[in-house]
N, C-alpha and C. Protein backbone atom coordinates (compact mmCIF):
# COMPACT_ATOMS: atom_id res chain seq x y z
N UNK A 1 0.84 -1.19 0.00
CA UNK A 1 0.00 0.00 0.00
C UNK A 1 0.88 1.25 0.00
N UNK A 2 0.61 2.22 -0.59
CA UNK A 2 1.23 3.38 -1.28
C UNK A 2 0.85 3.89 0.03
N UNK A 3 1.72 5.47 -0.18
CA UNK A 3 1.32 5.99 1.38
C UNK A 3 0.84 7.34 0.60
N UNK A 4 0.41 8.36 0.96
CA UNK A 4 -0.05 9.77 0.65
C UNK A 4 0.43 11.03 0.55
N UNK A 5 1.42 11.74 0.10
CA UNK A 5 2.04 13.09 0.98
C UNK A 5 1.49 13.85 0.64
N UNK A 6 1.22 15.13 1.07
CA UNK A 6 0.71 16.21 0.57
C UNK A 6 1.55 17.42 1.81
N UNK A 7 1.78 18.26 0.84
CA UNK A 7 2.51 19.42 0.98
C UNK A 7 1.72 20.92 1.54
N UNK A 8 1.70 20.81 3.09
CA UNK A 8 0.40 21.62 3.38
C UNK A 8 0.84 23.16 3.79
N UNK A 9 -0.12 23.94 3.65
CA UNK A 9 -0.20 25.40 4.43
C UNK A 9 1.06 25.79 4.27
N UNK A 10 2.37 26.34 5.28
CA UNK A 10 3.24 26.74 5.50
C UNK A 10 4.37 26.25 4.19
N UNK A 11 4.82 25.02 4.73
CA UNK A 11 5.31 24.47 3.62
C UNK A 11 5.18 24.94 2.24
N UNK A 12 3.49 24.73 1.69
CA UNK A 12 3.40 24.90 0.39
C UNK A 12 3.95 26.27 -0.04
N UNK A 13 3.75 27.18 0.78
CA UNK A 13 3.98 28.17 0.64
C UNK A 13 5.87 28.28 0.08
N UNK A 14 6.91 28.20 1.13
CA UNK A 14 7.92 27.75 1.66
C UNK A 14 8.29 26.99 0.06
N UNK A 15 8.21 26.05 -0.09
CA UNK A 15 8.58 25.50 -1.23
C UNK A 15 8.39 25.93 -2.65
N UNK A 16 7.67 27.21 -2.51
CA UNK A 16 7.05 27.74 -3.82
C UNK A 16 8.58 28.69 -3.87
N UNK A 17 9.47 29.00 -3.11
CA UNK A 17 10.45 30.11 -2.87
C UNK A 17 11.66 29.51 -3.18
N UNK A 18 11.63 28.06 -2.63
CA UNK A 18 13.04 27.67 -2.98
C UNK A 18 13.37 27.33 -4.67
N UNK A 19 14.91 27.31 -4.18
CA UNK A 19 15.61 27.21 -5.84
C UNK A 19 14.86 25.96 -6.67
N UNK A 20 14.81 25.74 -7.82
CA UNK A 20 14.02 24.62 -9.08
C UNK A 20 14.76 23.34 -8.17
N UNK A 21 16.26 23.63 -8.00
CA UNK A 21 16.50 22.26 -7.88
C UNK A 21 16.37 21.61 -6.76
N UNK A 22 16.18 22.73 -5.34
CA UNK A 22 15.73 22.23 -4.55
C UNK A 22 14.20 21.24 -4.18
N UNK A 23 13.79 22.23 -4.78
CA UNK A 23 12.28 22.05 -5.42
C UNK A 23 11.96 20.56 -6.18
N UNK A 24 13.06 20.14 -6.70
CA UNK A 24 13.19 18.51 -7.30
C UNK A 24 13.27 17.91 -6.49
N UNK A 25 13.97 18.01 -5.75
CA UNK A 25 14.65 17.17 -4.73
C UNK A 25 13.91 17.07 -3.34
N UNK A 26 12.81 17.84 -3.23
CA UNK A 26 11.96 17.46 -2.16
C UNK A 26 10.82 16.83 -3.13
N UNK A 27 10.62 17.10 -4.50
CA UNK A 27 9.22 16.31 -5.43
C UNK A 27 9.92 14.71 -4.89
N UNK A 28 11.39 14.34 -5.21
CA UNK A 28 12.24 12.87 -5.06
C UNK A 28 12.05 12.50 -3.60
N UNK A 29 12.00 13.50 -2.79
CA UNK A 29 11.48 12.46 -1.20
C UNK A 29 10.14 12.53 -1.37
N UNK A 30 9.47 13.19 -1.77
CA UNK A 30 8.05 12.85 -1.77
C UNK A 30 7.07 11.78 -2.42
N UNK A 31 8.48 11.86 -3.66
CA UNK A 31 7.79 9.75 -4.21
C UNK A 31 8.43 8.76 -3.30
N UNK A 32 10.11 9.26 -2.62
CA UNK A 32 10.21 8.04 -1.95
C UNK A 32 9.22 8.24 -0.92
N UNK A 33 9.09 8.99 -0.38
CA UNK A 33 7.76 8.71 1.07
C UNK A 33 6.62 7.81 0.35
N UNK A 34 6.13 8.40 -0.26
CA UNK A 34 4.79 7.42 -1.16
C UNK A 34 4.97 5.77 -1.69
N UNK A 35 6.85 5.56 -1.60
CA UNK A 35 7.29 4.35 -2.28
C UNK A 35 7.24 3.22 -1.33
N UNK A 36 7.65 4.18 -0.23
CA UNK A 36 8.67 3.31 0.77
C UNK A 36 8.44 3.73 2.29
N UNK A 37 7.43 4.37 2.05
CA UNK A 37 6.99 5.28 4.08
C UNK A 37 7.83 6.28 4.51
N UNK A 38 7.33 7.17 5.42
CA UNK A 38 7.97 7.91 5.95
C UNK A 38 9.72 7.62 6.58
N UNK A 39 10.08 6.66 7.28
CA UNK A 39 11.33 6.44 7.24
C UNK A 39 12.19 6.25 6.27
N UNK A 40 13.27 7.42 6.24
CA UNK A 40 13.81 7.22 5.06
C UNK A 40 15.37 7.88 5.49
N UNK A 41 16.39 5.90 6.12
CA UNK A 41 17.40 6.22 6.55
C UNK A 41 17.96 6.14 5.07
N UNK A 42 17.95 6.48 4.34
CA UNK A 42 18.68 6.58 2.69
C UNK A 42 18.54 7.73 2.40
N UNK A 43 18.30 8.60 2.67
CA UNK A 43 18.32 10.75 2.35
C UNK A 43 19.71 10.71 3.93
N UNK A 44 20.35 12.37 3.30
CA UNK A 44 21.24 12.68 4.34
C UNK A 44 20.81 13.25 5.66
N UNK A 45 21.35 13.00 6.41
CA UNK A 45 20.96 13.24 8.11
C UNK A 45 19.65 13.33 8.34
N UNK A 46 19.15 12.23 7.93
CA UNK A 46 17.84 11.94 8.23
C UNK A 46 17.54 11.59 9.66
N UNK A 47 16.72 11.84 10.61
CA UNK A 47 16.51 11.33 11.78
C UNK A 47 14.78 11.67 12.08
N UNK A 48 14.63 10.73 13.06
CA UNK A 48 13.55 10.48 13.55
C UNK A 48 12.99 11.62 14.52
N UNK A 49 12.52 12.53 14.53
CA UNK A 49 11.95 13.81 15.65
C UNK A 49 11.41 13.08 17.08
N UNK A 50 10.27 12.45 16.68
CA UNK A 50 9.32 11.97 17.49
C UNK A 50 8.70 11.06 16.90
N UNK A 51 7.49 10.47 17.56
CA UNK A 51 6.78 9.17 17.20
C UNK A 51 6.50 9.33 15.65
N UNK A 52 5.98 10.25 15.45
CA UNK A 52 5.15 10.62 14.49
C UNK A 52 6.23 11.78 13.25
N UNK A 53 6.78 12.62 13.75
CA UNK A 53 7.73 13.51 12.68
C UNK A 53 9.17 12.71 12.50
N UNK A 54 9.91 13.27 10.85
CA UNK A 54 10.65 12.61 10.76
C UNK A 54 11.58 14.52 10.33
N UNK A 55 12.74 13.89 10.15
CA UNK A 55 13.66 15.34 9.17
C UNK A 55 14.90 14.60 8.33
N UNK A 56 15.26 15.33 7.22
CA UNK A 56 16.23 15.23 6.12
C UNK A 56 16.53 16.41 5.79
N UNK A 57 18.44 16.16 5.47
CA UNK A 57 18.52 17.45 4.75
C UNK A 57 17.98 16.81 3.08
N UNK A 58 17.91 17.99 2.06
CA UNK A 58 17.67 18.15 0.94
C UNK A 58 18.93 18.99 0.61
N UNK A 59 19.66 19.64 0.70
CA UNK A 59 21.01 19.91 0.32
C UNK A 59 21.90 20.32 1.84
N UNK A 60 23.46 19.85 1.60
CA UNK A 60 24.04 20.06 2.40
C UNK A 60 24.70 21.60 2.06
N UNK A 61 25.75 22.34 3.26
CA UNK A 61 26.28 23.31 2.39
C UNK A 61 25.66 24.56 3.17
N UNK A 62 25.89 25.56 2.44
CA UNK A 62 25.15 27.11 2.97
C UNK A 62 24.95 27.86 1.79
N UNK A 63 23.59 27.80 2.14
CA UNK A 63 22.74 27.45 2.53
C UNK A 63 22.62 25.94 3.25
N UNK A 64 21.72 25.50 3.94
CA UNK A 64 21.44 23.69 4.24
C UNK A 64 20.05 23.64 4.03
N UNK A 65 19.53 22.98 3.28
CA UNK A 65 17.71 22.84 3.24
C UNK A 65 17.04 21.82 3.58
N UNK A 66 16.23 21.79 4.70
CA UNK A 66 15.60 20.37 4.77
C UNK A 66 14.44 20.43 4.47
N UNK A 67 13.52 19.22 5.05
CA UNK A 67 12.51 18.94 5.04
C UNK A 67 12.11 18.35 6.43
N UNK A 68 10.67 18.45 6.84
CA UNK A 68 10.16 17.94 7.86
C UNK A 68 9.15 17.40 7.44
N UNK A 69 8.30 16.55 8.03
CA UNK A 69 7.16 15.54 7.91
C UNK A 69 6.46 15.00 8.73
N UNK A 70 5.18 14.86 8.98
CA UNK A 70 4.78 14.12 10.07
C UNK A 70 4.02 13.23 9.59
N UNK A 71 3.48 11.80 9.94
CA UNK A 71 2.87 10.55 9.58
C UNK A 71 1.75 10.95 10.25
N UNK A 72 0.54 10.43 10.11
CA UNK A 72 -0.67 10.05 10.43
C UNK A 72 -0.72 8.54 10.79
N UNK A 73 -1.41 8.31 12.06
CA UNK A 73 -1.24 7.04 12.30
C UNK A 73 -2.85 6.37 12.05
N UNK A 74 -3.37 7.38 11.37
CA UNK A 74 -4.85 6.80 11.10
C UNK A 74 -5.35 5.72 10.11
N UNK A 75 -6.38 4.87 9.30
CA UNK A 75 -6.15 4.14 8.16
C UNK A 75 -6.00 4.72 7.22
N UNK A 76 -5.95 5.76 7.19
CA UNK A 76 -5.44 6.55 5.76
C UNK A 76 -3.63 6.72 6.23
N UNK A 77 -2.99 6.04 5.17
CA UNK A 77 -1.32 6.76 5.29
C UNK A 77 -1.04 7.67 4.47
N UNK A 78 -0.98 8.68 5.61
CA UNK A 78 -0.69 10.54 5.09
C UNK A 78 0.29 11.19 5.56
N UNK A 79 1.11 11.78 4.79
CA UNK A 79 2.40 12.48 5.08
C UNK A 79 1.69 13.54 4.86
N UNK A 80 2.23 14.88 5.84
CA UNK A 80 2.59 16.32 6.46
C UNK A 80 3.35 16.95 5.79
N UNK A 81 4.40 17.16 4.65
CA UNK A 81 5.21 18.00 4.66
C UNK A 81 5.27 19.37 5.48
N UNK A 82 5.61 19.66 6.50
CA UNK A 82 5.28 20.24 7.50
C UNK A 82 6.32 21.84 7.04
N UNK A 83 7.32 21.44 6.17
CA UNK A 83 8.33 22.82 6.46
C UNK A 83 9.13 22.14 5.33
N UNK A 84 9.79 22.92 4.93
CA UNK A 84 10.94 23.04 3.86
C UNK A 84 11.53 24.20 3.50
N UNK A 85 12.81 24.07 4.26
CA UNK A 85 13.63 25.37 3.85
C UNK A 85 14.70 25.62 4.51
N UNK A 86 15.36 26.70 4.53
CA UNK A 86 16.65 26.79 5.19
C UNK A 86 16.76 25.70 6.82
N UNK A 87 17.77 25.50 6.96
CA UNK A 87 18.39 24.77 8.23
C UNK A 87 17.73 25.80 9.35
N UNK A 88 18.30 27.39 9.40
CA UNK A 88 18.30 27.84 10.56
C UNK A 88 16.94 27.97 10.82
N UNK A 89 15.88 27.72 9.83
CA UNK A 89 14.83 28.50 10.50
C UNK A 89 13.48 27.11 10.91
N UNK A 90 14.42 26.03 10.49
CA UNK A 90 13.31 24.53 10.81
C UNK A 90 13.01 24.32 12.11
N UNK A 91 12.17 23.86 12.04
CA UNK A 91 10.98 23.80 13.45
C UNK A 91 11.43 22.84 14.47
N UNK A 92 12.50 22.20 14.67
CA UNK A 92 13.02 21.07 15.10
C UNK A 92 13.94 21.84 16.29
């Protein structure tokens, strides 16, 4: 079973700003989330937040850009894209 992401509120916003190629490269975790679930020790410095949120960078460097996410533990499997964007200003 496929899982769901959708790219909400803040985020959507947030991701409309970053560079094209960043912008690829969070579309590429967002099929792997849908491929393969929210855990995803195969992206860089990926770690686990809490039960439910996960984080990755999307480029290393300086700028640093990640991504955040949170799972739904309901029968629907739904990803959060919760944030995407610079290092200093992620919610973590």
């Amino acid at each position: 079973m496929k899982w769901t992401v959708k790219i909400v509120g803040k985020a959507r916003k947030q991701k409309e700003k970053l560079p094209v190629k960043i912008q690829m490269i969070l579309h590429q975790l967002a099929k792997d989330i849908e491929d393969g679930g929210p855990v995803r020790g195969d992206w860089p410095n990926y770690s686990k937040l809490s039960d439910s949120e996960h984080h990755c960078h999307l480029k290393k460097g300086n700028p640093t850009y990640v991504a955040v996410w949170r799972e739904s533990k309901n029968e629907i499997r739904l990803i959060e894209v919760i944030y995407a964007g610079s290092h200093e200003k992620a919610p973590y």
